[in-house]
Protein backbone atom coordinates (compact mmCIF):
# COMPACT_ATOMS: atom_id res chain seq x y z
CA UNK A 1 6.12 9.54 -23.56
CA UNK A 2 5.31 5.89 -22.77
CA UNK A 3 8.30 5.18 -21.10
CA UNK A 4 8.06 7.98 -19.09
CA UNK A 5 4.12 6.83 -18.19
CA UNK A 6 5.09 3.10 -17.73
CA UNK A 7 8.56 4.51 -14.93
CA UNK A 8 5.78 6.75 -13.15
CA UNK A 9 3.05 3.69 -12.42
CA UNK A 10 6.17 1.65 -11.72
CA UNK A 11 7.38 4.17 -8.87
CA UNK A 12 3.08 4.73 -7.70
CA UNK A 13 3.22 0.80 -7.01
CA UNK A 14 6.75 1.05 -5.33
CA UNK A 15 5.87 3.63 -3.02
CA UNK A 16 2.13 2.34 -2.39
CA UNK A 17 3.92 -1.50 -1.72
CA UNK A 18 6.13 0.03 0.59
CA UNK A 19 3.65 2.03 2.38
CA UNK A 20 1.23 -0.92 2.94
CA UNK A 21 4.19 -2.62 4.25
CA UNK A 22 5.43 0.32 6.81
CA UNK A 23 1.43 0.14 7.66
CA UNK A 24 1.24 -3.68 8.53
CA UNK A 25 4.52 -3.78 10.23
CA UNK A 26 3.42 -0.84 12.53
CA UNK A 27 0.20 -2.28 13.09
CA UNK A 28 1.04 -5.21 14.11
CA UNK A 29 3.90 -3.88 16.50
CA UNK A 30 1.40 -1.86 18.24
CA UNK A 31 -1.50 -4.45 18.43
CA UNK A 32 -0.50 -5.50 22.12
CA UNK A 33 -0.41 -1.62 23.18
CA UNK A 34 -3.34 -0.16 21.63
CA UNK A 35 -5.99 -2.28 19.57
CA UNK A 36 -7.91 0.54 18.22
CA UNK A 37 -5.13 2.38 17.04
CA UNK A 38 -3.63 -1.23 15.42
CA UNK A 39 -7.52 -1.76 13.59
CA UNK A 40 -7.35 1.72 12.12
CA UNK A 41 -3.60 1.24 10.36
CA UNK A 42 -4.89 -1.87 9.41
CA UNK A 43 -7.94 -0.53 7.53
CA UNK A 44 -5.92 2.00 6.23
CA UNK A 45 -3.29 -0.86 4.41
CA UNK A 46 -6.04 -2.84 3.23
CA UNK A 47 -7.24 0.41 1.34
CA UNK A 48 -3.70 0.82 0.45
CA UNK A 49 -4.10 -2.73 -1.11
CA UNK A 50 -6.93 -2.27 -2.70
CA UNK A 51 -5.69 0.84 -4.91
CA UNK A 52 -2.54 -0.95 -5.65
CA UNK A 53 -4.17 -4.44 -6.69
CA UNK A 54 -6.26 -2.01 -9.23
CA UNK A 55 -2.75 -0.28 -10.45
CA UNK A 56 -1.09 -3.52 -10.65
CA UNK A 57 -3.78 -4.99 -13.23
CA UNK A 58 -4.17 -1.64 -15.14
CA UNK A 59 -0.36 -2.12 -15.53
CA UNK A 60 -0.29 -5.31 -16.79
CA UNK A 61 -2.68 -4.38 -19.41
């Protein structure tokens, strides 16, 4: 049953890394086009961050 805990945080923080990074990529691609739109993908990876900074230290302890 641990395993099976410790696999399932593993694959949270895999999925949340990647979307923060599909977040900031598109952000910044579409920063020149539309500044608003860029700000609010922005705000949404830094929240995106912020969860997985909290599962990332709850994992390592």
């Amino acid at each position: 049953m641990i395993m099976f805990s410790w696999k399932k945080n593993n694959d949270r923080i895999q999925k949340l890394r990647e979307k923060y990074s599909r977040l900031m990529r598109k952000a910044y691609e579409i920063a020149p086009k539309n500044k608003q739109k860029s700000d609010y993908l922005n705000r949404e990876a830094r929240q995106i961050l912020q969860e997985l900074r909290k599962l990332e230290l709850n994992h390592l302890h």
